[in-house]
PDB file of N, CA and C in Angstrom:
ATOM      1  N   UNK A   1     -52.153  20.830 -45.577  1.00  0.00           N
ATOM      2  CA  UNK A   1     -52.458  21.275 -44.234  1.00  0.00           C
ATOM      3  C   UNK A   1     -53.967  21.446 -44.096  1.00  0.00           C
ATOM      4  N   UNK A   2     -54.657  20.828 -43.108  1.00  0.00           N
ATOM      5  CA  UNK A   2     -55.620  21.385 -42.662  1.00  0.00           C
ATOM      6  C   UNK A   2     -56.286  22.661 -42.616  1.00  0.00           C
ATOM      7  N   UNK A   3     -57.933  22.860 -42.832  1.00  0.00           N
ATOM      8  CA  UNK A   3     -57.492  24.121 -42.571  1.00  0.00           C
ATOM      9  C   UNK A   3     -58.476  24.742 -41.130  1.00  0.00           C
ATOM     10  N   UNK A   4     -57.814  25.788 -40.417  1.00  0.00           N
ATOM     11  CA  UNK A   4     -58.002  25.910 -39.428  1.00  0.00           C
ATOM     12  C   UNK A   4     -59.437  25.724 -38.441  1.00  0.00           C
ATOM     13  N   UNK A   5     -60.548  25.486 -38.886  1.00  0.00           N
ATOM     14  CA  UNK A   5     -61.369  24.963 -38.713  1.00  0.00           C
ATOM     15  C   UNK A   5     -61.624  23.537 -38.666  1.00  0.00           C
ATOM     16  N   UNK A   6     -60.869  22.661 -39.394  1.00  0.00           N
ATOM     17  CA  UNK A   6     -61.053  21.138 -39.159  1.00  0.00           C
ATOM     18  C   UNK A   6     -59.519  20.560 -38.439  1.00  0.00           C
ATOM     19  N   UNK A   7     -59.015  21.847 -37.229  1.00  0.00           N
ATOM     20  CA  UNK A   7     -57.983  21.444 -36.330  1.00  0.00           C
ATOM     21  C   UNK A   7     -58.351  21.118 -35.063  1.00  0.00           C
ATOM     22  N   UNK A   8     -58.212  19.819 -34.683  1.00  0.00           N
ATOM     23  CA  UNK A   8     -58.935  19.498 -33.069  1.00  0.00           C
ATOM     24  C   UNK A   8     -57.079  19.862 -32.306  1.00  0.00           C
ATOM     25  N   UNK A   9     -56.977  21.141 -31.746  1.00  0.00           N
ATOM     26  CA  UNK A   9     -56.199  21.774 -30.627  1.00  0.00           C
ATOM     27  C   UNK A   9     -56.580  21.143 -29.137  1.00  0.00           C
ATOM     28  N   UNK A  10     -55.502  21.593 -28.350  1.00  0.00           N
ATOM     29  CA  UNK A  10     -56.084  21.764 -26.963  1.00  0.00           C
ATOM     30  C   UNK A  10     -55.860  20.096 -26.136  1.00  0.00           C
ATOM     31  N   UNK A  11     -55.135  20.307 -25.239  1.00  0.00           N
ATOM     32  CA  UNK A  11     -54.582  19.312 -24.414  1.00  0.00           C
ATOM     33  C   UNK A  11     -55.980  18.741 -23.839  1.00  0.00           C
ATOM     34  N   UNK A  12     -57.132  19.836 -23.395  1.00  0.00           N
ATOM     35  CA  UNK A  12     -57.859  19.283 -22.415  1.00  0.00           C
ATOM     36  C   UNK A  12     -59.036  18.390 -23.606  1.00  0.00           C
ATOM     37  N   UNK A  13     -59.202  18.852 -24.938  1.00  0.00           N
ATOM     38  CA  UNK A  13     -60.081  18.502 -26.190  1.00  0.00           C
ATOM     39  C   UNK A  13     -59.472  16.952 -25.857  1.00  0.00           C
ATOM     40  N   UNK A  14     -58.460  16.894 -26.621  1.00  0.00           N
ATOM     41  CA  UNK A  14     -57.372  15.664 -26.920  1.00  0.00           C
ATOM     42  C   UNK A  14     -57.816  14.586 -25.801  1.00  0.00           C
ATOM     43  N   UNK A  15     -57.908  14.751 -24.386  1.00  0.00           N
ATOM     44  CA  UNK A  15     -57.994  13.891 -23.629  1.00  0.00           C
ATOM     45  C   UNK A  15     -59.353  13.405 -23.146  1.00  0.00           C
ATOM     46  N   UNK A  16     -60.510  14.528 -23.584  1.00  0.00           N
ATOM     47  CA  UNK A  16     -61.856  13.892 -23.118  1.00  0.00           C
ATOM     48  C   UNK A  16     -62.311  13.313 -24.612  1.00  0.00           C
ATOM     49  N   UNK A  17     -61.531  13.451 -25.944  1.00  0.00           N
ATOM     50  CA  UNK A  17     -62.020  12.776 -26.827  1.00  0.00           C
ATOM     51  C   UNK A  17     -61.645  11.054 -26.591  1.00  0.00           C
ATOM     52  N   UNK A  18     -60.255  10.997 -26.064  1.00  0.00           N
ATOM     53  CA  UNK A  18     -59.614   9.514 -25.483  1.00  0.00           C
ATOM     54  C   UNK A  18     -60.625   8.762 -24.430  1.00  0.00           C
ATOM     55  N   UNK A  19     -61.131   9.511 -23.547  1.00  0.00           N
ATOM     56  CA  UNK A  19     -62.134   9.385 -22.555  1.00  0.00           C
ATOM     57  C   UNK A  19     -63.240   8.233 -23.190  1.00  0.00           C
ATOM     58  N   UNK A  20     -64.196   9.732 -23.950  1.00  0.00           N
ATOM     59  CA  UNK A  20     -65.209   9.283 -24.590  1.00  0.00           C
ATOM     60  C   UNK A  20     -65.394   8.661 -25.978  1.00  0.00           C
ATOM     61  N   UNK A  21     -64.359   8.860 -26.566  1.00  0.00           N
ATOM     62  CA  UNK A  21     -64.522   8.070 -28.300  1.00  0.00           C
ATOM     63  C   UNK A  21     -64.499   6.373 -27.778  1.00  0.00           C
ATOM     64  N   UNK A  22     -64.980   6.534 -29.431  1.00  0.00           N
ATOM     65  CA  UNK A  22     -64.852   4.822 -29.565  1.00  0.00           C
ATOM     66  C   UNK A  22     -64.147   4.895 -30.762  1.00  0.00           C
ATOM     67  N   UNK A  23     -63.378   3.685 -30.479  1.00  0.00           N
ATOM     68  CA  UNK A  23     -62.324   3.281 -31.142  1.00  0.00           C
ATOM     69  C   UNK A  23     -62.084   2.578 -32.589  1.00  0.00           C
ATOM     70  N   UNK A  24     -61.810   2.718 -33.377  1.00  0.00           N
ATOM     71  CA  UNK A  24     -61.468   2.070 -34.718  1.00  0.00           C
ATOM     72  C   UNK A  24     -60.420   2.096 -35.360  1.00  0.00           C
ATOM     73  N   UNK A  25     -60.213   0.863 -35.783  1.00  0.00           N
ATOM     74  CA  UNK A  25     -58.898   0.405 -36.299  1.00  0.00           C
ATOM     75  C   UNK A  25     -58.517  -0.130 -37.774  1.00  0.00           C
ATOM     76  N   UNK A  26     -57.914   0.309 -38.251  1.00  0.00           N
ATOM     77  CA  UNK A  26     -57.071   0.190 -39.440  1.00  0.00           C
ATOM     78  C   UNK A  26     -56.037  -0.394 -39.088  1.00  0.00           C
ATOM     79  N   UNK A  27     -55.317  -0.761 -40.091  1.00  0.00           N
ATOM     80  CA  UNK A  27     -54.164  -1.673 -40.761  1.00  0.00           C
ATOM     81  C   UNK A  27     -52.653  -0.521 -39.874  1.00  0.00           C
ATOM     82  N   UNK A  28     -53.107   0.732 -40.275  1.00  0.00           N
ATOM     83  CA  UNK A  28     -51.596   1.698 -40.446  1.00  0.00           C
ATOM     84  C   UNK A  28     -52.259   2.608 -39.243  1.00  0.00           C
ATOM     85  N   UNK A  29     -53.071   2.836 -38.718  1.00  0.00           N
ATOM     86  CA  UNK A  29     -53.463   3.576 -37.619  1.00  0.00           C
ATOM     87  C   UNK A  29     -55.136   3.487 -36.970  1.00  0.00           C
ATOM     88  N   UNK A  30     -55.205   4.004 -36.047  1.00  0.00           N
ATOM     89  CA  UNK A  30     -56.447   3.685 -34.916  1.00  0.00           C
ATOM     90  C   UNK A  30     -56.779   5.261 -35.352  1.00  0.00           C
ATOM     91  N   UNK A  31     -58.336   5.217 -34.763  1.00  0.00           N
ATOM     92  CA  UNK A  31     -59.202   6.396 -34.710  1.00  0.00           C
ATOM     93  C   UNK A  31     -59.749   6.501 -33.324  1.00  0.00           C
ATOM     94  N   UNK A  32     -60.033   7.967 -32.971  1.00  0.00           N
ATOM     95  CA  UNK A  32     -61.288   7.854 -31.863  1.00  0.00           C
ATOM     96  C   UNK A  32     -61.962   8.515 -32.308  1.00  0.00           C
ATOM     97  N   UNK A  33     -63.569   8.479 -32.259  1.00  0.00           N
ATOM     98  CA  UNK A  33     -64.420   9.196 -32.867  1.00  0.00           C
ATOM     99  C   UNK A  33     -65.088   9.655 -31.428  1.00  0.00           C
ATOM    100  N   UNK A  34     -65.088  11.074 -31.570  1.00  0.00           N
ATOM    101  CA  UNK A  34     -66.414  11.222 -30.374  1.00  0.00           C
ATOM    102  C   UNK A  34     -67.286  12.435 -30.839  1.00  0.00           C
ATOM    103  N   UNK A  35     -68.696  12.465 -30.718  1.00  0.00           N
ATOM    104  CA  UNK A  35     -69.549  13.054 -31.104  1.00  0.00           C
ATOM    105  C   UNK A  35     -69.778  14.251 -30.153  1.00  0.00           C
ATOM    106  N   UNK A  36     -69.764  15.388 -31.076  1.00  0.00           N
ATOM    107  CA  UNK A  36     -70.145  16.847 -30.911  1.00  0.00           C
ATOM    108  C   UNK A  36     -71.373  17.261 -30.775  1.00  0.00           C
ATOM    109  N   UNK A  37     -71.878  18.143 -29.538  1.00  0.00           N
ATOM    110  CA  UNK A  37     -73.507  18.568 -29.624  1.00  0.00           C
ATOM    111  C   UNK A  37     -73.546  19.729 -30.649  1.00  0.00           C
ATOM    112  N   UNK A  38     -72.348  20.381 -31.206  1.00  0.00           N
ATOM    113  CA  UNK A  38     -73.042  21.718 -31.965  1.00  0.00           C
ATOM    114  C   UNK A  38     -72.790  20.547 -33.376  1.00  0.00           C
ATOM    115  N   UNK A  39     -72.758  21.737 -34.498  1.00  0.00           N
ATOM    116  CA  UNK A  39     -73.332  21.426 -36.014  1.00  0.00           C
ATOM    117  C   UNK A  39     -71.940  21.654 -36.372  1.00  0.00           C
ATOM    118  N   UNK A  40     -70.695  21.967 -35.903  1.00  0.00           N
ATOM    119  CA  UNK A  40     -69.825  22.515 -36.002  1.00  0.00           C
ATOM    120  C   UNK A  40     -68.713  21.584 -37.671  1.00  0.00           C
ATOM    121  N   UNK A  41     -67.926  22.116 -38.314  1.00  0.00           N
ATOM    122  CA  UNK A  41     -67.126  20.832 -38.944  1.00  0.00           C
ATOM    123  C   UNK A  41     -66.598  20.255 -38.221  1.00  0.00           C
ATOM    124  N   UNK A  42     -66.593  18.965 -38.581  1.00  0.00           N
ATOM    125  CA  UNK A  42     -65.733  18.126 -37.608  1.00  0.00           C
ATOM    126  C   UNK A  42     -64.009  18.644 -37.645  1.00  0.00           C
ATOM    127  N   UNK A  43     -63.127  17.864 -36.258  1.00  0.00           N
ATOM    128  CA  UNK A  43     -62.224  18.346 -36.264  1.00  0.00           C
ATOM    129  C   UNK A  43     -61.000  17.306 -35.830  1.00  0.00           C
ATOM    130  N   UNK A  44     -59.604  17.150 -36.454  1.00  0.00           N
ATOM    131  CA  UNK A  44     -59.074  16.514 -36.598  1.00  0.00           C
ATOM    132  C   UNK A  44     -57.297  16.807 -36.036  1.00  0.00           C
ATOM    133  N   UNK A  45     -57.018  15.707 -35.108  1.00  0.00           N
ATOM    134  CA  UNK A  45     -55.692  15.623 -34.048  1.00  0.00           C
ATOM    135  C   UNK A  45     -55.114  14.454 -34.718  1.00  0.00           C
ATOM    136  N   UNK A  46     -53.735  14.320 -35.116  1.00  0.00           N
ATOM    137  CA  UNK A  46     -52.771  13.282 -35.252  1.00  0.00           C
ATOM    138  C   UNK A  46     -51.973  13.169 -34.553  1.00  0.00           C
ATOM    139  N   UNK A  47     -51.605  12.025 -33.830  1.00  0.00           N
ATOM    140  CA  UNK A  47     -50.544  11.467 -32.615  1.00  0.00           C
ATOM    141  C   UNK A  47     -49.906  10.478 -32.866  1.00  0.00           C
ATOM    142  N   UNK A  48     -48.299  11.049 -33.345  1.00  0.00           N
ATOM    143  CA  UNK A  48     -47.466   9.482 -33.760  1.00  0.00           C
ATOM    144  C   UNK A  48     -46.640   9.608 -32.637  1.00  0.00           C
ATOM    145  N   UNK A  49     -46.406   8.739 -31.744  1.00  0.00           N
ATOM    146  CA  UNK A  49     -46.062   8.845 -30.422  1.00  0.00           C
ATOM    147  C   UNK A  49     -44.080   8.134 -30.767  1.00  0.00           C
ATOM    148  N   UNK A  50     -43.342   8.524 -30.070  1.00  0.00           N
ATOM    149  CA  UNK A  50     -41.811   7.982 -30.106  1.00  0.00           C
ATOM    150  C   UNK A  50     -42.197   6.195 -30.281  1.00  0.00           C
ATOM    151  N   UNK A  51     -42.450   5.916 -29.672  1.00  0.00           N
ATOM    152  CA  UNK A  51     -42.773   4.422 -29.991  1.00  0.00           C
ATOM    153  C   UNK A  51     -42.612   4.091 -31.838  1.00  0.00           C
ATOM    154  N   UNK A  52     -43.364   4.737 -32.211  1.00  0.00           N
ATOM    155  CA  UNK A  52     -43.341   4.609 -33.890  1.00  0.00           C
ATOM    156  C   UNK A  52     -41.923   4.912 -34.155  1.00  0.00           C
ATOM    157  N   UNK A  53     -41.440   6.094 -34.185  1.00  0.00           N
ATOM    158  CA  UNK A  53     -39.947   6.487 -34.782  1.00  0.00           C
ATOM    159  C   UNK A  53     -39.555   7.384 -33.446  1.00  0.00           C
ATOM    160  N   UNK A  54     -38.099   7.161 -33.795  1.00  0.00           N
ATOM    161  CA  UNK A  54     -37.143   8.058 -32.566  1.00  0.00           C
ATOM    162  C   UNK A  54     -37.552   9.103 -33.081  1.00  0.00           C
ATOM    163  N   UNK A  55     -37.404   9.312 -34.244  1.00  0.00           N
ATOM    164  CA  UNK A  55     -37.023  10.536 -35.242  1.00  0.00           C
ATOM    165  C   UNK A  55     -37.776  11.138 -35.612  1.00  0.00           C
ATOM    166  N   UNK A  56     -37.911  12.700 -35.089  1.00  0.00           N
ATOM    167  CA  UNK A  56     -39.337  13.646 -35.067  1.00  0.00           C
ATOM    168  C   UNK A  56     -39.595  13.576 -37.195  1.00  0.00           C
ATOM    169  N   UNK A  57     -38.141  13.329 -37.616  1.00  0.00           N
ATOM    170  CA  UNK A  57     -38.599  13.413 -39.374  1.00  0.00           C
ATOM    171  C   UNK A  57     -39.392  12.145 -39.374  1.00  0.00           C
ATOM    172  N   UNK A  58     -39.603  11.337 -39.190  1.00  0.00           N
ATOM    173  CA  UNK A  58     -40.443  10.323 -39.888  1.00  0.00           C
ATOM    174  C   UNK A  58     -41.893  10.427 -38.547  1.00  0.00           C
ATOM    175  N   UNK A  59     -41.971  10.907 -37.688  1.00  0.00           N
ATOM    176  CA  UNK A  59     -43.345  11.063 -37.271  1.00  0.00           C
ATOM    177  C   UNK A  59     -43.647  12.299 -38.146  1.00  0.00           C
ATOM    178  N   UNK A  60     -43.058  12.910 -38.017  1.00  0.00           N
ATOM    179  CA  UNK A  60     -43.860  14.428 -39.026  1.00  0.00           C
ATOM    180  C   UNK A  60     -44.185  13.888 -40.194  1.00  0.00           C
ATOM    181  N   UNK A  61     -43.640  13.097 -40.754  1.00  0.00           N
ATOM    182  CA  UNK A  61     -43.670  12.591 -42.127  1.00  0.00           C
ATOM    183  C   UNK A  61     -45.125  11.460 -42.546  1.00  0.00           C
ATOM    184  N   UNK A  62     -45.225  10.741 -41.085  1.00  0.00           N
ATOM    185  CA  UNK A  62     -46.512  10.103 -40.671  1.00  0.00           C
ATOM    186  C   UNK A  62     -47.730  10.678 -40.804  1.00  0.00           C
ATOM    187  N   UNK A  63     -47.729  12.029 -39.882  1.00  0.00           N
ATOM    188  CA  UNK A  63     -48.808  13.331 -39.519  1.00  0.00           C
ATOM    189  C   UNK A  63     -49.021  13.448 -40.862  1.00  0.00           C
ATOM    190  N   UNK A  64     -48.010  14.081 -41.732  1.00  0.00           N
ATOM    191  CA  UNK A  64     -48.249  14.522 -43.533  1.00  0.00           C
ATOM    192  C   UNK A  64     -49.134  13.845 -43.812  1.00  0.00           C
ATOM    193  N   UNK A  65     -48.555  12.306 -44.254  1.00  0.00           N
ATOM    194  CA  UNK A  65     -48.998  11.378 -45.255  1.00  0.00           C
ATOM    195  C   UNK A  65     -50.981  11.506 -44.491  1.00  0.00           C
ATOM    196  N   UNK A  66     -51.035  11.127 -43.045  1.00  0.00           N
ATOM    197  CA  UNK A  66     -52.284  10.903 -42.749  1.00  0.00           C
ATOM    198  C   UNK A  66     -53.407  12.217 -43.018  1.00  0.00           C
ATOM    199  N   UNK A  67     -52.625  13.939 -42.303  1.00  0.00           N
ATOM    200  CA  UNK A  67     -53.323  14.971 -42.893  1.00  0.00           C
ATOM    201  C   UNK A  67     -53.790  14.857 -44.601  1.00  0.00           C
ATOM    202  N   UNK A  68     -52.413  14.211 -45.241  1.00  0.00           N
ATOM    203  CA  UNK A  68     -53.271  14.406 -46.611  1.00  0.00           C
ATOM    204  C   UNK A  68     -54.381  13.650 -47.191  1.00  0.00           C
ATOM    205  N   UNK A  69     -54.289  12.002 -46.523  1.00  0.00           N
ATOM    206  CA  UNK A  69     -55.393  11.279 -46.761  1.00  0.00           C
ATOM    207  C   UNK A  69     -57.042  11.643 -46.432  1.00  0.00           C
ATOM    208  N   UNK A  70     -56.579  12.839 -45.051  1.00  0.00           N
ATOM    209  CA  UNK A  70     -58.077  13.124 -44.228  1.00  0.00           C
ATOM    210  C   UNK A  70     -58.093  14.111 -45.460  1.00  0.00           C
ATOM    211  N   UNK A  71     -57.102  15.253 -45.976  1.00  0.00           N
ATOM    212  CA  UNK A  71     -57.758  16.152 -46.304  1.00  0.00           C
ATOM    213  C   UNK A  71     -58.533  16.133 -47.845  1.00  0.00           C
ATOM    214  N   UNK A  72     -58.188  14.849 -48.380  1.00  0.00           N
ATOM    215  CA  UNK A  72     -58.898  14.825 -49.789  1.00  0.00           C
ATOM    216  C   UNK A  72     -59.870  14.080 -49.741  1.00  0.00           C
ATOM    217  N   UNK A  73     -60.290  13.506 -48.165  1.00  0.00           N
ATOM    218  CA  UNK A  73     -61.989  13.299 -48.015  1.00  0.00           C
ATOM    219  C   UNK A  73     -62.676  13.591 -46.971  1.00  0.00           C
ATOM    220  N   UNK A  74     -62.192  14.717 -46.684  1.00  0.00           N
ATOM    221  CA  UNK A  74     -62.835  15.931 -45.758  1.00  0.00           C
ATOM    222  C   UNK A  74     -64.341  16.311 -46.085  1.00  0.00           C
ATOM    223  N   UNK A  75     -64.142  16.468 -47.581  1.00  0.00           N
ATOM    224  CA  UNK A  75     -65.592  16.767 -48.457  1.00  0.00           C
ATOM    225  C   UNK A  75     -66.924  16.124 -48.142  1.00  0.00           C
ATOM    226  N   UNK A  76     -66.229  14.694 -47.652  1.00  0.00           N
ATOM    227  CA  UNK A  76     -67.477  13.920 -47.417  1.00  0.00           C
ATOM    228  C   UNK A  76     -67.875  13.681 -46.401  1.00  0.00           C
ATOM    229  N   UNK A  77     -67.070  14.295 -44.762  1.00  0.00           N
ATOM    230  CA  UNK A  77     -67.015  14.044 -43.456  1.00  0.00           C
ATOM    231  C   UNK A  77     -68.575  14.665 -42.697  1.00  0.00           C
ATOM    232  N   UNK A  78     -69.219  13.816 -41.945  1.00  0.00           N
ATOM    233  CA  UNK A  78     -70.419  14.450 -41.226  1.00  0.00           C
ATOM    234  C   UNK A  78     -69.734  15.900 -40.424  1.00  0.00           C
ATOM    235  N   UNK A  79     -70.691  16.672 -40.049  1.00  0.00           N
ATOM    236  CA  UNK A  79     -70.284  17.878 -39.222  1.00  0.00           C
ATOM    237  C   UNK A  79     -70.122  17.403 -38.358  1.00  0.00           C
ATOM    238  N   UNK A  80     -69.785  18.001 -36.898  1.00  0.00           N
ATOM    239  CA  UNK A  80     -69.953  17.928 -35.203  1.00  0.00           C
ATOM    240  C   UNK A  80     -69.297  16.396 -34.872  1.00  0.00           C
ATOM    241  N   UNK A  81     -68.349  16.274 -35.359  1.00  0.00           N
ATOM    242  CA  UNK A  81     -67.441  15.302 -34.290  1.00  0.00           C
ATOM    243  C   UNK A  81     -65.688  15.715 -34.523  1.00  0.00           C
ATOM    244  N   UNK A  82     -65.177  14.900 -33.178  1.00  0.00           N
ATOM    245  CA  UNK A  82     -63.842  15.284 -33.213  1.00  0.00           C
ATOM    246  C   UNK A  82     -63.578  13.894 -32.866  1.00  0.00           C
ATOM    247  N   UNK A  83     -62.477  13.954 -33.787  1.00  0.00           N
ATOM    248  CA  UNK A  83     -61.342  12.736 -34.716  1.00  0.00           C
ATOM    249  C   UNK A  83     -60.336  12.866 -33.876  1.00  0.00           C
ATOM    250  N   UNK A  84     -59.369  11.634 -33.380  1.00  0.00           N
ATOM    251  CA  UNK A  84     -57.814  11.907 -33.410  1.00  0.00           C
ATOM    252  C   UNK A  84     -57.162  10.602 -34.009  1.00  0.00           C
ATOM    253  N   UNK A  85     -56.823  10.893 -34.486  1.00  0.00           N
ATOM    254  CA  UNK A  85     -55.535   9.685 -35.521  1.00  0.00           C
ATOM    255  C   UNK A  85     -54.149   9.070 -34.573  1.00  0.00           C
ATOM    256  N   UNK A  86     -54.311   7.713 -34.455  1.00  0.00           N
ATOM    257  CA  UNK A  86     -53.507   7.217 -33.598  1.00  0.00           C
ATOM    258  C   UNK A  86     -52.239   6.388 -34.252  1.00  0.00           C
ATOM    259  N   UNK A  87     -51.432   6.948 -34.994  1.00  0.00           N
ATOM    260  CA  UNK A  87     -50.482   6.149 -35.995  1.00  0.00           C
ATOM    261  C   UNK A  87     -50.120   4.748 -35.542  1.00  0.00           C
ATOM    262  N   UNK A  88     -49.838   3.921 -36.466  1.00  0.00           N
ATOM    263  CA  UNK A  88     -49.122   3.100 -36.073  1.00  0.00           C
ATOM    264  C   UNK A  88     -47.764   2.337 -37.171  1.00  0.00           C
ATOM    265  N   UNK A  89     -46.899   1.871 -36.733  1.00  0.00           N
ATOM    266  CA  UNK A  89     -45.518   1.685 -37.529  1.00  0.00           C
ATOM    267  C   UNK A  89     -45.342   1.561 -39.083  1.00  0.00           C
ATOM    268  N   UNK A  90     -46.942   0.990 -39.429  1.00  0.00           N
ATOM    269  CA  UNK A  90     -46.940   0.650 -40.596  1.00  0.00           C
ATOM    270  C   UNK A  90     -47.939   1.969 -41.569  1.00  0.00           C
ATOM    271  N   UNK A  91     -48.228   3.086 -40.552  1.00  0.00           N
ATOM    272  CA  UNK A  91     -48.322   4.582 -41.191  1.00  0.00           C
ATOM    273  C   UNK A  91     -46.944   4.824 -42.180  1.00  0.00           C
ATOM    274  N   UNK A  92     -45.911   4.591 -41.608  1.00  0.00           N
ATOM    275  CA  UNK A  92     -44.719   5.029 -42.469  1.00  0.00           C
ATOM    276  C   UNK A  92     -44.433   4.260 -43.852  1.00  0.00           C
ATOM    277  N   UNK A  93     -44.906   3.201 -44.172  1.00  0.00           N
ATOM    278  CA  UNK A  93     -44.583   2.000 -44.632  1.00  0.00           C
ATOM    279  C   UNK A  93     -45.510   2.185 -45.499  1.00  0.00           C
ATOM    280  N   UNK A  94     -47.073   2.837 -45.599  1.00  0.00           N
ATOM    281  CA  UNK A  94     -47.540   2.758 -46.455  1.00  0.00           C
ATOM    282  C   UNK A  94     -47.486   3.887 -47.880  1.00  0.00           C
ATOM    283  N   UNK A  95     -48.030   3.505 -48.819  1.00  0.00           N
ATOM    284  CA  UNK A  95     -48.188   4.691 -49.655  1.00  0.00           C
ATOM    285  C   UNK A  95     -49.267   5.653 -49.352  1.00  0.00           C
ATOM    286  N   UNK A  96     -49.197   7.207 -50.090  1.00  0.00           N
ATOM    287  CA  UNK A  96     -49.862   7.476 -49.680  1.00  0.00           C
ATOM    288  C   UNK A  96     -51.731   7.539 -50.003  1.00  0.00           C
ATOM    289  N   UNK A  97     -51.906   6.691 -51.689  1.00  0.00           N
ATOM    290  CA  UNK A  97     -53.122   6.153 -51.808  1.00  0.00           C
ATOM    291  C   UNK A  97     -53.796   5.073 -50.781  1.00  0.00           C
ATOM    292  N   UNK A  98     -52.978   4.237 -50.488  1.00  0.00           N
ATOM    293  CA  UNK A  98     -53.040   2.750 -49.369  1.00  0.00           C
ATOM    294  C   UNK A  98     -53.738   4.110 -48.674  1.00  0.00           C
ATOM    295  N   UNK A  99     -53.217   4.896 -47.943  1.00  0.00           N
ATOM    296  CA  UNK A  99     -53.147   5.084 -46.348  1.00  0.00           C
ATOM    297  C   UNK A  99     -55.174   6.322 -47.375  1.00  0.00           C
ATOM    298  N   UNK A 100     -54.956   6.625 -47.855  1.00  0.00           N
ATOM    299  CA  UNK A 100     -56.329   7.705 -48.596  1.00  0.00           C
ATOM    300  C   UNK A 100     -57.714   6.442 -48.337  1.00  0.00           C
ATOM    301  N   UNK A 101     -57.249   5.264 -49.291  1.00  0.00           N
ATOM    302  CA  UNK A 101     -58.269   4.536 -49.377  1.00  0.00           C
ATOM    303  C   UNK A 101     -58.567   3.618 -47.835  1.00  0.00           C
ATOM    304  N   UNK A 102     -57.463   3.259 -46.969  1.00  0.00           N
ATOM    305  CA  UNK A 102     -58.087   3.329 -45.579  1.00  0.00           C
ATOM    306  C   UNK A 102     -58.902   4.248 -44.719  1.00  0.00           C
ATOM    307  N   UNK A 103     -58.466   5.204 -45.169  1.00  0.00           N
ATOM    308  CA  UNK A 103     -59.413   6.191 -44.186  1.00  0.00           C
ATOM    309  C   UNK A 103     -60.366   6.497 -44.821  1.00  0.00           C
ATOM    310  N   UNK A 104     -60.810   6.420 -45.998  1.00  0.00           N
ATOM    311  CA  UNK A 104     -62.161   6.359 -46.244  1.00  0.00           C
ATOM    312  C   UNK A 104     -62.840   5.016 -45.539  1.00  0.00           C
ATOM    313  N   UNK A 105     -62.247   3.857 -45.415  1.00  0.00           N
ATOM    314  CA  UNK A 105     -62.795   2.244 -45.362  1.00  0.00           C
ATOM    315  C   UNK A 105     -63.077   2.956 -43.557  1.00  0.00           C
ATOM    316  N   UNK A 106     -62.056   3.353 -42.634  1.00  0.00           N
ATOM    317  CA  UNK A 106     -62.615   3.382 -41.814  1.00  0.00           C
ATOM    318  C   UNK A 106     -63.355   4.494 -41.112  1.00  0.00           C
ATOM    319  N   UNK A 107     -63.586   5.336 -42.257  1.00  0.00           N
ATOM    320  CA  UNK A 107     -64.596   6.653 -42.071  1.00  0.00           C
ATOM    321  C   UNK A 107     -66.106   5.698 -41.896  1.00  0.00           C
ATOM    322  N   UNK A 108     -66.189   5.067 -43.439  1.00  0.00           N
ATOM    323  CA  UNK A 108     -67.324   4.811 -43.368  1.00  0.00           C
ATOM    324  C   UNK A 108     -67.751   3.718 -42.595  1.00  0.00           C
ATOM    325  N   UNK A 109     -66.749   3.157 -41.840  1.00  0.00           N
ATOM    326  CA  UNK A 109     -67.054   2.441 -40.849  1.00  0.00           C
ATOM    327  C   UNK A 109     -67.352   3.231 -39.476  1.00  0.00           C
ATOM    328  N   UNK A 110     -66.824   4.151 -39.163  1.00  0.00           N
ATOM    329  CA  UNK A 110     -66.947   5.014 -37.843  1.00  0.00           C
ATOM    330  C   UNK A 110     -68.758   5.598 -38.254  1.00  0.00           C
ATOM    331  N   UNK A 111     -68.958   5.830 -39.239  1.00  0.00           N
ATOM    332  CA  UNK A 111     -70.234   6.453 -40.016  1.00  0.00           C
ATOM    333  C   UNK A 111     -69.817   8.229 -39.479  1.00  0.00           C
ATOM    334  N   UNK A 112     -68.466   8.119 -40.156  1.00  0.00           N
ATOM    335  CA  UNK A 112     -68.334   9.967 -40.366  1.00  0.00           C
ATOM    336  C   UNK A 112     -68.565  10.162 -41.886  1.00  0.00           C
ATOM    337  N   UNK A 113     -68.544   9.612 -42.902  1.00  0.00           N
ATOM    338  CA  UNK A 113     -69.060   9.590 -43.979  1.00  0.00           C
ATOM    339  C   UNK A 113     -70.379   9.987 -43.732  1.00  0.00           C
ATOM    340  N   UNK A 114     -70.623  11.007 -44.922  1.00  0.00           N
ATOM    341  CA  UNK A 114     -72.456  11.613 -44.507  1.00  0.00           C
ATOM    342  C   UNK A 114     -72.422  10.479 -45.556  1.00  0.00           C
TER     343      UNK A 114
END
């Protein structure tokens, strides 16, 4: 689990990050990155929408696998932006190293990697 400081909450957060991020894509899920004026840690939303699975167990199970990939390279994340994770079908499908070593590939492509 996250911990409560690197949680992007809030219906109205969620939708001006969709607004303003830019977009990046992986194999097993999409990113939006949008940049923060404070120094703050960055902060992080996962959205596996019914489209992926009927079944709230295998989206929760999605959210897991992706929280755990962000959270064992959190260490290396720039401060002051907010993240949301956009699953996609083949989130479920992967392992959960596959899905670790993508989100580093497209960290350091977004340049949230310090």
């Amino acid at each position: 689990m996250l911990a409560k400081k690197h949680r992007l909450t809030g219906r109205s957060i969620l939708e001006e990050v969709k607004k303003k991020g830019s977009l990046y894509q992986a194999d097993s899920f999409g990113i939006l990155v949008s940049k923060r004026t404070d120094d703050e840690p960055s902060r992080f939303a996962f959205i596996v929408s019914t489209k992926i699975s009927k079944t709230a167990v295998d989206r929760n199970k999605a959210k897991r696998k992706l929280r755990e990939a962000v959270n064992q390279k959190i260490g290396k994340v720039a401060n002051g932006h907010d993240v949301v994770f956009l699953a996609k079908k083949m989130t479920l499908e992967r392992k959960s190293e596959d899905l670790t070593r993508e989100v580093e590939k497209v960290f350091k492509e977004s340049g949230l990697i310090k």
